[in-house]
Protein backbone atom coordinates (compact mmCIF):
# COMPACT_ATOMS: atom_id res chain seq x y z
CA UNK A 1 -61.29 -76.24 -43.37
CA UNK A 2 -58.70 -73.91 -41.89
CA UNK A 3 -57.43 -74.31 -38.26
CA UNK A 4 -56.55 -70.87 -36.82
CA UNK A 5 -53.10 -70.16 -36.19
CA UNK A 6 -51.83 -68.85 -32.85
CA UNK A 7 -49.73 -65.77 -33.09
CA UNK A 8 -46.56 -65.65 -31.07
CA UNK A 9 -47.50 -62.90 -28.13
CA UNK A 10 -50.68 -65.10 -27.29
CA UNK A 11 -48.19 -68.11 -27.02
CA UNK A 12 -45.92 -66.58 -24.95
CA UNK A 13 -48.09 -65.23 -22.16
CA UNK A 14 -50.57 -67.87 -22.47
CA UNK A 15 -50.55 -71.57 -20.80
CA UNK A 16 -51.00 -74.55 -23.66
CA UNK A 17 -50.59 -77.83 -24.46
CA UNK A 18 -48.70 -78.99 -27.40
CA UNK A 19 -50.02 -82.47 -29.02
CA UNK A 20 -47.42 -81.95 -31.86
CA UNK A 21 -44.82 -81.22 -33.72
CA UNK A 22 -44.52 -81.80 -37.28
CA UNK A 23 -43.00 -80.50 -40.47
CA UNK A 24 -45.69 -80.97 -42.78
CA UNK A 25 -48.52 -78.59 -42.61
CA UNK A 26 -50.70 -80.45 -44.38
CA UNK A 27 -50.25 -83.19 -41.48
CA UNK A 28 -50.25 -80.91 -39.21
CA UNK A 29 -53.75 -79.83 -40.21
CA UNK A 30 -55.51 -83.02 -39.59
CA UNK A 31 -55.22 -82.97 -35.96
CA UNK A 32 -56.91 -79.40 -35.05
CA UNK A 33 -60.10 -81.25 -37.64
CA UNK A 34 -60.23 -84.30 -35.22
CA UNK A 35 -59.73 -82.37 -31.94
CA UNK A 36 -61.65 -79.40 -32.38
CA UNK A 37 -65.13 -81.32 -32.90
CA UNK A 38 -64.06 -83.71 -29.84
CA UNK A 39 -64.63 -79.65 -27.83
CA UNK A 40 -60.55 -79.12 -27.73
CA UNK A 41 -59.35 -75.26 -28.73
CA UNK A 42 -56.52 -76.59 -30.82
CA UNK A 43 -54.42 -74.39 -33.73
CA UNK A 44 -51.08 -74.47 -35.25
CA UNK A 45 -48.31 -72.55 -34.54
CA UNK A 46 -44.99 -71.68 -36.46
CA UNK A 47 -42.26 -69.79 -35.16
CA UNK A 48 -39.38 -68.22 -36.13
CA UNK A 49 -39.48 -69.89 -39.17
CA UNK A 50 -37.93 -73.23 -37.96
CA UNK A 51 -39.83 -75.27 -39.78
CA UNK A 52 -41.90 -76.91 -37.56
CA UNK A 53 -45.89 -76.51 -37.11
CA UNK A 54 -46.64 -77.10 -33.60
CA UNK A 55 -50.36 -78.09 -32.63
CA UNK A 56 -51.33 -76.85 -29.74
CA UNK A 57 -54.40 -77.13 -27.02
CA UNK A 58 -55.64 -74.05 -25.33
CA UNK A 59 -55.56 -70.93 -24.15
CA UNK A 60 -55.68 -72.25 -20.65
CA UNK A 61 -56.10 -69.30 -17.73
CA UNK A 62 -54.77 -72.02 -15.21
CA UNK A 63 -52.20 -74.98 -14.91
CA UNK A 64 -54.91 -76.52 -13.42
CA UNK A 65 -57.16 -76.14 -16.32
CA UNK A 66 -54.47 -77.41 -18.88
CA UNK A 67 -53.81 -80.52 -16.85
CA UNK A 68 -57.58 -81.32 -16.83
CA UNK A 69 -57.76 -81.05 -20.22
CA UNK A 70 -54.29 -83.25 -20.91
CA UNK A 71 -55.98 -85.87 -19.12
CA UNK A 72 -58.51 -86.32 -21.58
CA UNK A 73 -56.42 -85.76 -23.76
CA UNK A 74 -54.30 -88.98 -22.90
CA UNK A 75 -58.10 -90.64 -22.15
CA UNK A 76 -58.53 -90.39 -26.20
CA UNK A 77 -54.83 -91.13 -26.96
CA UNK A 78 -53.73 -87.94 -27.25
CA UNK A 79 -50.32 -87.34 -25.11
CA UNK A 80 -49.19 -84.15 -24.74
CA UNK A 81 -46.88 -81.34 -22.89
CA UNK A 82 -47.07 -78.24 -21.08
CA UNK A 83 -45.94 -75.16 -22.60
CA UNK A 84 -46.31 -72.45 -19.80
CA UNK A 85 -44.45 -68.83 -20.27
C-alpha cells in the first residue's frame, strides 16, 4: 500500500484538514491505511523539505464541507485542523 501524496499547488488553493504531523514516513503511512477505508480522502504531504510528512483530509470545495468531515473525524478520535489558502 501507497497513500498518494498531495503536491504543493493542490495544497495551496485547496481547503484540508491536517490529522498530522510526523517525521517518520513510515508512521506517517499508517494513518491514510486506517482512514481511507473508514471513506476519508487522506494523503501525505511534504514540503519544502522540512522534514515533516503532514497527513491530510480532503480536497474540500467548502469550509463547510471540511468541518463536516472534522466532526467525524473527532467522532472516531481523530482531531484535526483547518488548513485553508
Amino acid at each position: 500500500y501507497s497513500p498518494s501524496k498531495t503536491r504543493s499547488s493542490t495544497v495551496a488553493r485547496s481547503i484540508h484538514l491536517q490529522v498530522a504531523a510526523l517525521r517518520v514516513q513510515s508512521d506517517a503511512r499508517l494513518l491514510p491505511e486506517k482512514l481511507n477505508p473508514r471513506g476519508y480522502p487522506a494523503s501525505l504531504f511534504s514540503h519544502g523539505g522540512d522534514g515533516w510528512v503532514r497527513v491530510l483530509v480532503g480536497p474540500f470545495a467548502t469550509t463547510d464541507e471540511a468541518q463536516e468531515y472534522r466532526s467525524k473525524l473527532k467522532a472516531e478520535g481523530f482531531h484535526s485542523i483547518l488548513r485553508k489558502p
